[in-house]
PDB file of N, CA and C in Angstrom:
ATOM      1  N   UNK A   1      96.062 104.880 122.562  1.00  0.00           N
ATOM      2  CA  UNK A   1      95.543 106.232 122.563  1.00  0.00           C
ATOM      3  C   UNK A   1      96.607 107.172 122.012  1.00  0.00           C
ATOM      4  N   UNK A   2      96.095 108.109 121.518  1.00  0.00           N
ATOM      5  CA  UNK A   2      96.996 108.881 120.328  1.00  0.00           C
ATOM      6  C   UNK A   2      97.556 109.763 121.582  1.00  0.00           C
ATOM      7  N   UNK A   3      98.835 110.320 121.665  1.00  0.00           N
ATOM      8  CA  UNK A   3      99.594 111.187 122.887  1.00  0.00           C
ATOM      9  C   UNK A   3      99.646 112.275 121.436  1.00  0.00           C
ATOM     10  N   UNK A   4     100.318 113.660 122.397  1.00  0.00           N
ATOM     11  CA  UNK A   4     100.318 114.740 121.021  1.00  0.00           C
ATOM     12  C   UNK A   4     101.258 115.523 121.736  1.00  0.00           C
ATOM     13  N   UNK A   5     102.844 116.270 121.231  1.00  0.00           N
ATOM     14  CA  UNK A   5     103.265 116.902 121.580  1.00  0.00           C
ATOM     15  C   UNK A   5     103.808 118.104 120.526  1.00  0.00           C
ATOM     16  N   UNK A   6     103.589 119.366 121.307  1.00  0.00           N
ATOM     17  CA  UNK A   6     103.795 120.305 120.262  1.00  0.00           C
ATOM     18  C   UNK A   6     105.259 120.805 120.624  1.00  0.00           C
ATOM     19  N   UNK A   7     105.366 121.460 119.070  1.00  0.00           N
ATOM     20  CA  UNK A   7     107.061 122.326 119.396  1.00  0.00           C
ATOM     21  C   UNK A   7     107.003 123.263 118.098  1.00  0.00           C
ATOM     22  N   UNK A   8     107.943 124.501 118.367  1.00  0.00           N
ATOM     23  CA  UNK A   8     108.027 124.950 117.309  1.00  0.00           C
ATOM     24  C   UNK A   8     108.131 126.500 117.848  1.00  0.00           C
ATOM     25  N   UNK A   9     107.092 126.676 118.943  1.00  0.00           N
ATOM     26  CA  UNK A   9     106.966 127.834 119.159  1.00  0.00           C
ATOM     27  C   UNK A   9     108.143 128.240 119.555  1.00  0.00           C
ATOM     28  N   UNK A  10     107.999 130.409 119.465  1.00  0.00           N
ATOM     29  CA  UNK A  10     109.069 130.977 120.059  1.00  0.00           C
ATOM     30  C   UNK A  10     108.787 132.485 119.924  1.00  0.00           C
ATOM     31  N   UNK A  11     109.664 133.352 120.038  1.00  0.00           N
ATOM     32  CA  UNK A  11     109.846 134.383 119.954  1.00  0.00           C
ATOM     33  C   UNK A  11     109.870 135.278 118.623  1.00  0.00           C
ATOM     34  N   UNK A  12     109.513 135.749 117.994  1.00  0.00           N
ATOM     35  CA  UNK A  12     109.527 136.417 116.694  1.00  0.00           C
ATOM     36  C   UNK A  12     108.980 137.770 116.548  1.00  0.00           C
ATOM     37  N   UNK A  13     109.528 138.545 115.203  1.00  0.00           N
ATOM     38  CA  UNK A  13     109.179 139.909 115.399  1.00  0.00           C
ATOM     39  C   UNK A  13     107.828 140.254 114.388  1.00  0.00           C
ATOM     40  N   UNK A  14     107.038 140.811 114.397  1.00  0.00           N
ATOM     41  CA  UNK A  14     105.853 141.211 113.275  1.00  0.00           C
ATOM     42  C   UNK A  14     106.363 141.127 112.258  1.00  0.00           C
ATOM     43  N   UNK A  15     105.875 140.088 111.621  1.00  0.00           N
ATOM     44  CA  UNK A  15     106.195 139.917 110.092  1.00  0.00           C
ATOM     45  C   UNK A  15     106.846 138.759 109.535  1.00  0.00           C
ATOM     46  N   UNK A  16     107.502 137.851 110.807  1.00  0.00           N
ATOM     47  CA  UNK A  16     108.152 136.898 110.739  1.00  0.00           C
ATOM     48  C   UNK A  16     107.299 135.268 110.523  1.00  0.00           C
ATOM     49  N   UNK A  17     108.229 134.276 110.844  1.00  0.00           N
ATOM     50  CA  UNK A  17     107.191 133.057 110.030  1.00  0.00           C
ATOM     51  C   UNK A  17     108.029 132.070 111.342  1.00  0.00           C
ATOM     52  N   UNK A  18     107.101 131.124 111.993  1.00  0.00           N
ATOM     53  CA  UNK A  18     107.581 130.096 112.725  1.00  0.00           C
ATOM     54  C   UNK A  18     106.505 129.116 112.256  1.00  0.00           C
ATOM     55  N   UNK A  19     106.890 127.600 112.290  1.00  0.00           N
ATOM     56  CA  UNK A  19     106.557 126.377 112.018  1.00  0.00           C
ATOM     57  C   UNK A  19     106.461 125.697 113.133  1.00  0.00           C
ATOM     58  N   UNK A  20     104.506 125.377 113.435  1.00  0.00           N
ATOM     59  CA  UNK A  20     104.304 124.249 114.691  1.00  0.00           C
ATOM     60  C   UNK A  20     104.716 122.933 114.137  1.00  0.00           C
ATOM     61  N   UNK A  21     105.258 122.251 115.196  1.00  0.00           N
ATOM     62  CA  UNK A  21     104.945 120.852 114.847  1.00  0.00           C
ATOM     63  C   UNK A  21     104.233 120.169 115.603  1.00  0.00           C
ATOM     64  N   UNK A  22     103.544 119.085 115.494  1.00  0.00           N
ATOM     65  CA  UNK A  22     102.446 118.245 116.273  1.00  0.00           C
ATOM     66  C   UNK A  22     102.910 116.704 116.294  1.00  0.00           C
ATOM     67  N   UNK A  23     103.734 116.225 117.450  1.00  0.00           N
ATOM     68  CA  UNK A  23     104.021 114.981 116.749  1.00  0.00           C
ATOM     69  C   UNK A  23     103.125 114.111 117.430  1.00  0.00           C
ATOM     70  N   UNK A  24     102.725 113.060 116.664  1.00  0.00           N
ATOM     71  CA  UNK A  24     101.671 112.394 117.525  1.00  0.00           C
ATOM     72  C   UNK A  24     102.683 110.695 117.767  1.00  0.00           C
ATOM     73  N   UNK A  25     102.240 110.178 118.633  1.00  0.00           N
ATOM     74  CA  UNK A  25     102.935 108.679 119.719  1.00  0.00           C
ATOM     75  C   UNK A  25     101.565 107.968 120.168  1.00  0.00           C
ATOM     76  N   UNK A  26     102.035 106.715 119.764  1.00  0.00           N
ATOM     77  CA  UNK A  26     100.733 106.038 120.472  1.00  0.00           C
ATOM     78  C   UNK A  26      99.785 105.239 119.833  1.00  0.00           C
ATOM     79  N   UNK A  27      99.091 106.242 117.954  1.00  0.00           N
ATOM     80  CA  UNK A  27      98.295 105.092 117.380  1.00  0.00           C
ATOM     81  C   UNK A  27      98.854 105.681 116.640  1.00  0.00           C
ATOM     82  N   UNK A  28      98.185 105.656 115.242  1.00  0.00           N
ATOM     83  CA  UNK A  28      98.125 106.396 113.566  1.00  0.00           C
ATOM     84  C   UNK A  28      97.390 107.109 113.582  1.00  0.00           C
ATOM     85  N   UNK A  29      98.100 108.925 113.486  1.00  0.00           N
ATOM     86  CA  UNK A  29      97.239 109.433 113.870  1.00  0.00           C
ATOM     87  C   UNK A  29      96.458 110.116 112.550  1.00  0.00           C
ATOM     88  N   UNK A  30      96.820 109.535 111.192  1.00  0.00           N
ATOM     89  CA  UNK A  30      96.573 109.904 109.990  1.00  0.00           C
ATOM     90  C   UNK A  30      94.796 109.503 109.755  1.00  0.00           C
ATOM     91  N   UNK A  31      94.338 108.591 110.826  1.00  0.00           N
ATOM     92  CA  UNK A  31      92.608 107.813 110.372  1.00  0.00           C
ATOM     93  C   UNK A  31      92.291 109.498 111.416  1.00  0.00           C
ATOM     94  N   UNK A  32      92.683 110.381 111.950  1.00  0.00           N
ATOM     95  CA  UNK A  32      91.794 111.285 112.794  1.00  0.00           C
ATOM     96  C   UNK A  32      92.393 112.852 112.378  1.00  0.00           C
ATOM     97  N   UNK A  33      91.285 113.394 112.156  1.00  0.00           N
ATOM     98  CA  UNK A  33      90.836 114.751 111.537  1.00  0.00           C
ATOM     99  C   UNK A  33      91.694 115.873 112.891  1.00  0.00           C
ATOM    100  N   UNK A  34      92.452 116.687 112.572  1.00  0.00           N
ATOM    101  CA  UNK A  34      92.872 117.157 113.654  1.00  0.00           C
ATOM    102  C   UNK A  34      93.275 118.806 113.473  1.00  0.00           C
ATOM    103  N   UNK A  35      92.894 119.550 114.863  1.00  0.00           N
ATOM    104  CA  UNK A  35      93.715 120.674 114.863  1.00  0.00           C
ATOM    105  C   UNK A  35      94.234 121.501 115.564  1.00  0.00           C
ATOM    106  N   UNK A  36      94.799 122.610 115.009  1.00  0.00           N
ATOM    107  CA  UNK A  36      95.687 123.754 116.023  1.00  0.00           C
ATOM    108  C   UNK A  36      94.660 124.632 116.269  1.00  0.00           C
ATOM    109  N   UNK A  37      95.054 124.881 117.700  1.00  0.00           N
ATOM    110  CA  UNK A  37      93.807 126.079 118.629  1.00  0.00           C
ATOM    111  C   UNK A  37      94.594 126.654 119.092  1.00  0.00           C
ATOM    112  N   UNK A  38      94.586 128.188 119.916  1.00  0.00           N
ATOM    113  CA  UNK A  38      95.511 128.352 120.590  1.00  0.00           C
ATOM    114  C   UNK A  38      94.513 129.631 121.645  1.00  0.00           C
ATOM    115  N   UNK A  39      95.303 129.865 122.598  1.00  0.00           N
ATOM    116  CA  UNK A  39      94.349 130.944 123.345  1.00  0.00           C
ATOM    117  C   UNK A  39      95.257 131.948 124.272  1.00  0.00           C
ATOM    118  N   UNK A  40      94.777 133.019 123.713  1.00  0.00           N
ATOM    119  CA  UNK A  40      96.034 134.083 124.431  1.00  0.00           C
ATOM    120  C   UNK A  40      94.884 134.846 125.852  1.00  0.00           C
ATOM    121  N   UNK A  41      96.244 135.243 126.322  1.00  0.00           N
ATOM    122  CA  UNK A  41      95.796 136.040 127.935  1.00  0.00           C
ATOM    123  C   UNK A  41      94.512 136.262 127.461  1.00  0.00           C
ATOM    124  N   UNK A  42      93.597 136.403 128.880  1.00  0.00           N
ATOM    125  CA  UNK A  42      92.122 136.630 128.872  1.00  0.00           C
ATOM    126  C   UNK A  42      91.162 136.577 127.320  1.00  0.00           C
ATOM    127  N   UNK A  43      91.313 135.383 126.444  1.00  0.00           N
ATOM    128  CA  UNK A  43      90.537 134.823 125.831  1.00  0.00           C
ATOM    129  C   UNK A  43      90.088 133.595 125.300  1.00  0.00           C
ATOM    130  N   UNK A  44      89.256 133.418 125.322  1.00  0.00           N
ATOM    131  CA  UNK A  44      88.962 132.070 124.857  1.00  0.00           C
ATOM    132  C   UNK A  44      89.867 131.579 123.592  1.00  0.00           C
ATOM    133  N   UNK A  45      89.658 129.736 124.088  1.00  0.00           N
ATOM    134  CA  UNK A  45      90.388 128.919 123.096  1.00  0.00           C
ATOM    135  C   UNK A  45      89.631 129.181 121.666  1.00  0.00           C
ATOM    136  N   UNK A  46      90.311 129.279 120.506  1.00  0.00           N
ATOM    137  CA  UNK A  46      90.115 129.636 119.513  1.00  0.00           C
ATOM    138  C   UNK A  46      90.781 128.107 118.529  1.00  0.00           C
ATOM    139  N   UNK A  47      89.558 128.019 117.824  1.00  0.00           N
ATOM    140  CA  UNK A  47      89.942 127.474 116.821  1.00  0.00           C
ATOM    141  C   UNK A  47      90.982 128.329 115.341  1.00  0.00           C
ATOM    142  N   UNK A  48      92.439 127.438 115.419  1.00  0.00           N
ATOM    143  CA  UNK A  48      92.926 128.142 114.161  1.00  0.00           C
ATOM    144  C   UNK A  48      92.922 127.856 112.605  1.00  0.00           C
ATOM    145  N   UNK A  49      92.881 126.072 112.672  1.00  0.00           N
ATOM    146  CA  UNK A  49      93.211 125.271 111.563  1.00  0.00           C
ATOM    147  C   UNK A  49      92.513 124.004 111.850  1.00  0.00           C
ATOM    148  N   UNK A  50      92.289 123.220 110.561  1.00  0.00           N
ATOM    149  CA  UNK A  50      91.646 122.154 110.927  1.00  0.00           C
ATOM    150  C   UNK A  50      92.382 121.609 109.609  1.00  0.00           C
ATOM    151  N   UNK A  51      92.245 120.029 110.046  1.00  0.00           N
ATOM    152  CA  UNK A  51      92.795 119.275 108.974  1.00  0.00           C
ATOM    153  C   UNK A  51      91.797 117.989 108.993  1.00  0.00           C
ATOM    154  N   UNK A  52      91.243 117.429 107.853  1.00  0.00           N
ATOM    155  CA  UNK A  52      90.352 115.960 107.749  1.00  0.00           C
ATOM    156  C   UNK A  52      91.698 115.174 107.180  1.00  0.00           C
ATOM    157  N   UNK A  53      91.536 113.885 107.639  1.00  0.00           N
ATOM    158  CA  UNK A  53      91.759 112.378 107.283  1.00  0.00           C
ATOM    159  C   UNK A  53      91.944 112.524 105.584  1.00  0.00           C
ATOM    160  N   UNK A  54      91.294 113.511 105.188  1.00  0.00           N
ATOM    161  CA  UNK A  54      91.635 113.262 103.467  1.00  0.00           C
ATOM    162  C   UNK A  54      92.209 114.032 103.256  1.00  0.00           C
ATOM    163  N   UNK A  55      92.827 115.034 103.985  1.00  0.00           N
ATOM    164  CA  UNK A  55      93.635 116.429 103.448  1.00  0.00           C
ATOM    165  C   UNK A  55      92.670 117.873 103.634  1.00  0.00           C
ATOM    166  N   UNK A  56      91.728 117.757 103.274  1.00  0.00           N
ATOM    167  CA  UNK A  56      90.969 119.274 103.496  1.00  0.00           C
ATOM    168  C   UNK A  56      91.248 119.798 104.819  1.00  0.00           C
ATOM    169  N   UNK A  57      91.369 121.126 104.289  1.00  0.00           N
ATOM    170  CA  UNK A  57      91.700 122.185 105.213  1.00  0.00           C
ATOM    171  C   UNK A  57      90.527 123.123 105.529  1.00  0.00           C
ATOM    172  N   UNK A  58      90.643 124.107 106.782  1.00  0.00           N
ATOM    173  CA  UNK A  58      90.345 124.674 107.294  1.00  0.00           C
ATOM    174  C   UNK A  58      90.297 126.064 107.702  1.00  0.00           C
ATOM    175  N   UNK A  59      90.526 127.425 107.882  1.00  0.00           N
ATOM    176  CA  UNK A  59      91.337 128.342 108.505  1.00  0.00           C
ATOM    177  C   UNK A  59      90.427 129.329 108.980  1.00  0.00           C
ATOM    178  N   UNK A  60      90.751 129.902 110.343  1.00  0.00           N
ATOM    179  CA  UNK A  60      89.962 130.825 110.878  1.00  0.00           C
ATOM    180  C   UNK A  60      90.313 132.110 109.993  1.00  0.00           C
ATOM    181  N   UNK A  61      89.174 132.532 109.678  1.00  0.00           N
ATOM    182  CA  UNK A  61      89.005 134.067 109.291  1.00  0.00           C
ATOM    183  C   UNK A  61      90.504 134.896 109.330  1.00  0.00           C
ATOM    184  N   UNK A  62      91.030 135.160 110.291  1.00  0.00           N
ATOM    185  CA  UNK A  62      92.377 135.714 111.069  1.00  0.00           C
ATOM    186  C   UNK A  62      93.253 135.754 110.084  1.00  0.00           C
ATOM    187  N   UNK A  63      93.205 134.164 109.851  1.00  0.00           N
ATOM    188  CA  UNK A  63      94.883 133.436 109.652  1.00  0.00           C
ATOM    189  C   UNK A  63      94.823 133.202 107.633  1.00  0.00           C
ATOM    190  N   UNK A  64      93.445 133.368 107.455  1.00  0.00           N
ATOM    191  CA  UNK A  64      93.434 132.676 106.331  1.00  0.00           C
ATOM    192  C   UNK A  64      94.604 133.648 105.347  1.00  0.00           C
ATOM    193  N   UNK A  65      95.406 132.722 104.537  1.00  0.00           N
ATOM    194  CA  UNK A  65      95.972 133.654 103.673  1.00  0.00           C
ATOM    195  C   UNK A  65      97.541 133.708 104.675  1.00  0.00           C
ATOM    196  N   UNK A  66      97.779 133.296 105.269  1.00  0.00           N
ATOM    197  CA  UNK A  66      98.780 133.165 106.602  1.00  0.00           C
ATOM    198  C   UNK A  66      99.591 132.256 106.869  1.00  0.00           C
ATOM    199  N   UNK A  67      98.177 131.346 107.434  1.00  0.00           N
ATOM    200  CA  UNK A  67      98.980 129.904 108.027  1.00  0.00           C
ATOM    201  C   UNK A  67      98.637 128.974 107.346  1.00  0.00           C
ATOM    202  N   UNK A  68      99.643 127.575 106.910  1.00  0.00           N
ATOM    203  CA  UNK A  68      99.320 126.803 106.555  1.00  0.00           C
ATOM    204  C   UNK A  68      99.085 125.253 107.831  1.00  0.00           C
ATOM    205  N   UNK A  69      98.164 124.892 107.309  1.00  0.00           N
ATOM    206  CA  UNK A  69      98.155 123.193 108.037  1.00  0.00           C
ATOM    207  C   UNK A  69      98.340 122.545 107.403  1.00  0.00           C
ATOM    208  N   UNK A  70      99.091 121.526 107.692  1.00  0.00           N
ATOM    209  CA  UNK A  70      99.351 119.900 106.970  1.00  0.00           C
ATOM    210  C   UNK A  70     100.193 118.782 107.655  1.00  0.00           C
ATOM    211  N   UNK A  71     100.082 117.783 107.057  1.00  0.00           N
ATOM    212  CA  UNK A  71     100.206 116.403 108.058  1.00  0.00           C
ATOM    213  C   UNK A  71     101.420 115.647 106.930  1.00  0.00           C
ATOM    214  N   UNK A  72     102.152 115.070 107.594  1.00  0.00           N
ATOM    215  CA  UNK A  72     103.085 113.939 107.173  1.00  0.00           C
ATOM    216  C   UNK A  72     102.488 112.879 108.088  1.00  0.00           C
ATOM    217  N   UNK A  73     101.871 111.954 107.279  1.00  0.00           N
ATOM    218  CA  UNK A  73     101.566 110.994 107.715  1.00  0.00           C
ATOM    219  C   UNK A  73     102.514 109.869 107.951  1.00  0.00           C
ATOM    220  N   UNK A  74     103.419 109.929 106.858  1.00  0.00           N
ATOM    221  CA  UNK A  74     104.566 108.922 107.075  1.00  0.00           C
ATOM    222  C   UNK A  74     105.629 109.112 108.628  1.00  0.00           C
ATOM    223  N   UNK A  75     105.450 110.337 108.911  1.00  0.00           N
ATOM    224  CA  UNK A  75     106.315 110.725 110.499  1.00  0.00           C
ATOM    225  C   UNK A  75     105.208 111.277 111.389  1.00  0.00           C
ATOM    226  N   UNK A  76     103.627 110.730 111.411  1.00  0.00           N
ATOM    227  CA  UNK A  76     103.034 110.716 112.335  1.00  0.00           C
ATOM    228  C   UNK A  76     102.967 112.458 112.732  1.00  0.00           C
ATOM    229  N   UNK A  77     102.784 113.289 112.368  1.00  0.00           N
ATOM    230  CA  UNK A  77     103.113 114.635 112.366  1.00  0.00           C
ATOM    231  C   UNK A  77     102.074 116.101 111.482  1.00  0.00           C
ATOM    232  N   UNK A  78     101.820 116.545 112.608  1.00  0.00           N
ATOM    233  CA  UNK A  78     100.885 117.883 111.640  1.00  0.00           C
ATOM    234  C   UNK A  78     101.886 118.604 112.342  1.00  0.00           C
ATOM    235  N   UNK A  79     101.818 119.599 111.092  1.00  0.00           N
ATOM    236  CA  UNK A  79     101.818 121.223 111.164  1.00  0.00           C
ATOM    237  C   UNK A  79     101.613 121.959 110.786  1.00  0.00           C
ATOM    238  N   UNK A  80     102.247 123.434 111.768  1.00  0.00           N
ATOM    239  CA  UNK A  80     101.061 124.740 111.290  1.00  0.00           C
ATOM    240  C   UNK A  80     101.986 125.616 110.778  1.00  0.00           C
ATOM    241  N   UNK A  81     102.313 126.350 109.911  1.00  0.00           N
ATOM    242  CA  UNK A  81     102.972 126.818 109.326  1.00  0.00           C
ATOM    243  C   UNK A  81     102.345 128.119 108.770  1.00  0.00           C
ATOM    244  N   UNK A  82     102.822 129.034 110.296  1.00  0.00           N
ATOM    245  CA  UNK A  82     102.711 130.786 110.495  1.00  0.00           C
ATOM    246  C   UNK A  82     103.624 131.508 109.831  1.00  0.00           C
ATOM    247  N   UNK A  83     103.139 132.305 108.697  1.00  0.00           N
ATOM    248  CA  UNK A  83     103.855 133.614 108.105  1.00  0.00           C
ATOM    249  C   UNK A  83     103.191 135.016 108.299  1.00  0.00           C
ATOM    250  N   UNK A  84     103.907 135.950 108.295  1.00  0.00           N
ATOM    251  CA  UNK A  84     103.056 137.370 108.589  1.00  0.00           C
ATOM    252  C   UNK A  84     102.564 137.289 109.647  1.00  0.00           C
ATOM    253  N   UNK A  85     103.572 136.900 110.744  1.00  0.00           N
ATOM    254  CA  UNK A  85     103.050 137.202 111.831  1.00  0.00           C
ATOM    255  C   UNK A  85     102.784 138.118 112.457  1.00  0.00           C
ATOM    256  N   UNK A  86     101.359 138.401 113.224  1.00  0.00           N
ATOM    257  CA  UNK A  86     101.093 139.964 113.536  1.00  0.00           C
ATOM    258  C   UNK A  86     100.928 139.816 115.435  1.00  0.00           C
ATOM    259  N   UNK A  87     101.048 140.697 116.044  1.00  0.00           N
ATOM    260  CA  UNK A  87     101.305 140.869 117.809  1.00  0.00           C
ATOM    261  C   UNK A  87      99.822 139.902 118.199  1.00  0.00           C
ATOM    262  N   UNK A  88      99.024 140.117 117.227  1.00  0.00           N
ATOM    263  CA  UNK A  88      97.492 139.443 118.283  1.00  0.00           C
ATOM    264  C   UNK A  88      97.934 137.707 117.827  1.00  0.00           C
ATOM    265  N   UNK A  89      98.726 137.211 116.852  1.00  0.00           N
ATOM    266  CA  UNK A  89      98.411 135.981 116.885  1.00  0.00           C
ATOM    267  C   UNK A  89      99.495 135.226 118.038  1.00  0.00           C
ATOM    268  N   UNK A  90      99.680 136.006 119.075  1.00  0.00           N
ATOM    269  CA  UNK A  90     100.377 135.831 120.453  1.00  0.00           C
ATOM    270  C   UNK A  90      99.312 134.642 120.984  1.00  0.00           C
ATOM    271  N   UNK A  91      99.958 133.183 121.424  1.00  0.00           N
ATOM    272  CA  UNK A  91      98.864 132.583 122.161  1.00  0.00           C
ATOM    273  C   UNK A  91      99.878 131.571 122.513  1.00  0.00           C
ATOM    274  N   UNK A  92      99.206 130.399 123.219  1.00  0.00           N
ATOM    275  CA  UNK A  92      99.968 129.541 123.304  1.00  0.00           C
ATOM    276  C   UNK A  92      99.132 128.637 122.300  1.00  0.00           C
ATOM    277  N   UNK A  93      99.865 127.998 121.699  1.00  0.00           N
ATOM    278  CA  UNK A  93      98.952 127.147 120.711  1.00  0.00           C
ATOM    279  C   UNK A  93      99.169 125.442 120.565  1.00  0.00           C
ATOM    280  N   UNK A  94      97.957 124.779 120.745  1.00  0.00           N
ATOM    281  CA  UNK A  94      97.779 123.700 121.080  1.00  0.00           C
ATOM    282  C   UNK A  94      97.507 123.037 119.587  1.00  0.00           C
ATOM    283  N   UNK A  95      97.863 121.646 119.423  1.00  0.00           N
ATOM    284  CA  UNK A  95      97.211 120.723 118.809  1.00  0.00           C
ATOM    285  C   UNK A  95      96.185 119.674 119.098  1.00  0.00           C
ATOM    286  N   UNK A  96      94.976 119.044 118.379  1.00  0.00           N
ATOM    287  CA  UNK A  96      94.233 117.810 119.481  1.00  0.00           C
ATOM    288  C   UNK A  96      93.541 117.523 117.911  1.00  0.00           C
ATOM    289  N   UNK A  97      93.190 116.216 118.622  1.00  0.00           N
ATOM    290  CA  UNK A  97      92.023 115.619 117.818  1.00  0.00           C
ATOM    291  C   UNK A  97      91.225 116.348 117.535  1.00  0.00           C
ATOM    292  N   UNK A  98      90.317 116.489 116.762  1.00  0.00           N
ATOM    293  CA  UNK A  98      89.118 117.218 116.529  1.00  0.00           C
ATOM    294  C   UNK A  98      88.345 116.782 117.369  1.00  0.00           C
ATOM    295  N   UNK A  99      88.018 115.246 117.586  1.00  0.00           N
ATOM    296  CA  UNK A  99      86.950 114.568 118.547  1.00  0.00           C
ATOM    297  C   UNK A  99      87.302 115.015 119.946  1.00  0.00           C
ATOM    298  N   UNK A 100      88.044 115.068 120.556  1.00  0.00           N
ATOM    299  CA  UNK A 100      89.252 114.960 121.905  1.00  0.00           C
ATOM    300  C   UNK A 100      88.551 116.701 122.192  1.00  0.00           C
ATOM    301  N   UNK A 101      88.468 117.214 121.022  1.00  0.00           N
ATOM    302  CA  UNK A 101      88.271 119.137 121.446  1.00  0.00           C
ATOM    303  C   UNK A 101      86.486 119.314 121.666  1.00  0.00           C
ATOM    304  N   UNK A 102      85.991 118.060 121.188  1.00  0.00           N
ATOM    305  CA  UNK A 102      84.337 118.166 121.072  1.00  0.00           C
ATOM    306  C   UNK A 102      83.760 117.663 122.580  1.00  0.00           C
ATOM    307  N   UNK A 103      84.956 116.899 123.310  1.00  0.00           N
ATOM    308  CA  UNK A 103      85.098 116.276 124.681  1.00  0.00           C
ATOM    309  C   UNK A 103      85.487 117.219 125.775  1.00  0.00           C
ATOM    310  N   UNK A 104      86.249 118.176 125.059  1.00  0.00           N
ATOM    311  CA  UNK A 104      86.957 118.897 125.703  1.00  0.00           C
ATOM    312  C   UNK A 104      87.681 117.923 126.804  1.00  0.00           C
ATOM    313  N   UNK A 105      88.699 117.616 125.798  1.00  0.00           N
ATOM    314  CA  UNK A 105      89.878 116.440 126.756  1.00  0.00           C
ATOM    315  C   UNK A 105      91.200 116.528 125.970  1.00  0.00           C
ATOM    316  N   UNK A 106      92.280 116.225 126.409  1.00  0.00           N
ATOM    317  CA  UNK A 106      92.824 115.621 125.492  1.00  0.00           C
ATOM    318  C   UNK A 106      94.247 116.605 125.428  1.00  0.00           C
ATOM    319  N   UNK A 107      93.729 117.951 126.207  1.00  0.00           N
ATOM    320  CA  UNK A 107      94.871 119.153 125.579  1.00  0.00           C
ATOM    321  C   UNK A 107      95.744 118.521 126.407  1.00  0.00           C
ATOM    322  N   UNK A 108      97.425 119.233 125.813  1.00  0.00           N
ATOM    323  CA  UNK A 108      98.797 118.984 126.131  1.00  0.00           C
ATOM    324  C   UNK A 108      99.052 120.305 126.836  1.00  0.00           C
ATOM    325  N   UNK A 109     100.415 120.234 126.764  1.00  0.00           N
ATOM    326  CA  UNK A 109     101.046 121.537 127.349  1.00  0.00           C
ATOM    327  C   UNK A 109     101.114 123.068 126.186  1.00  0.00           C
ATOM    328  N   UNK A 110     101.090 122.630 125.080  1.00  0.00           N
ATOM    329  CA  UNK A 110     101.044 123.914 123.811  1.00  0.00           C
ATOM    330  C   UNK A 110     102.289 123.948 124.088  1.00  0.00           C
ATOM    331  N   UNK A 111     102.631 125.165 122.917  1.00  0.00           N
ATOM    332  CA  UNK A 111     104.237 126.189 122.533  1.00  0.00           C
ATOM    333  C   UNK A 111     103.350 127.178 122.320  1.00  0.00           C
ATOM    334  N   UNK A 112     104.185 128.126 123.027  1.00  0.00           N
ATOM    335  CA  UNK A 112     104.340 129.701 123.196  1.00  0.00           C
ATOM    336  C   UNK A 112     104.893 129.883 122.345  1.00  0.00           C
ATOM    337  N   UNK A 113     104.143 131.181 121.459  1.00  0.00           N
ATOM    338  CA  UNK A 113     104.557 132.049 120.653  1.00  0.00           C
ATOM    339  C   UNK A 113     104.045 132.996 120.570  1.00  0.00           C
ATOM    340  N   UNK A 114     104.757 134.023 120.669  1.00  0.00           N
ATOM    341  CA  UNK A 114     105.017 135.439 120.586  1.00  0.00           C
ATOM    342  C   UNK A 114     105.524 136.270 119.844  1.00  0.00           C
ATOM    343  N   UNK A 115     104.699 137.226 119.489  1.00  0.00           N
ATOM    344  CA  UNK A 115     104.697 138.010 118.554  1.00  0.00           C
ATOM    345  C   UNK A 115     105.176 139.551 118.800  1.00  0.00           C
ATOM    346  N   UNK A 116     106.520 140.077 118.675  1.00  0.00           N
ATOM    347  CA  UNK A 116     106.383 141.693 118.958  1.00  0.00           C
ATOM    348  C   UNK A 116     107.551 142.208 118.688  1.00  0.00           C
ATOM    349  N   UNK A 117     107.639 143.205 118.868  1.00  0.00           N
ATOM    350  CA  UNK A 117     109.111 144.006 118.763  1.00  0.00           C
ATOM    351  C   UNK A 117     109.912 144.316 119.638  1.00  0.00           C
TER     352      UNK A 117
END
């Protein structure tokens, strides 16, 4: 079973750029379509990015033009790669299977990141 741990998050000021990483342990996690969600104080989990098994991408409305997603398959690894960061994209932000999020199962602990002055 695919395990998933995130890192990356942190502290930053409006305008700045931090890089999730997603490392995945356990299978290959390159055969499964996967993505970053994240959900700040009093709102729902939000889809941010999505990634398929062949490379196509994804991006919520928000972010598009922003963040990038992508996978090293050779180090078992997605990430999300935030520029122009603005105070609302404050959340803690998770990685998962795509399938695992349709189960609603599967979430980790996330990285906090924060956005402000």
């Amino acid at each position: 079973q695919v395990q998933l741990v995130e890192s990356g998050g942190g502290f930053v000021q409006p305008g700045g750029s931090l890089r999730l990483s997603c490392q995945a342990s356990g299978s290959d996690a390159s055969r499964y379509a996967m993505g970053w969600y994240r959900q700040a104080p009093g709102k729902q989990h939000e889809t941010v990015a999505t990634i398929n098994s062949g490379g196509g991408t994804n991006y919520a409305d928000s972010v598009k033009g922003r963040f990038a997603i992508s996978r090293d398959n050779a180090k078992n690894t997605v990430y999300l790669q935030m520029n122009s960061l603005r105070p609302e994209d404050t959340a803690v932000y998770y990685c998962n299977l795509i399938a695992r999020v349709a189960f609603k199962t599967g979430w980790g602990q996330g990285t906090q990141v924060t956005v402000s002055s």
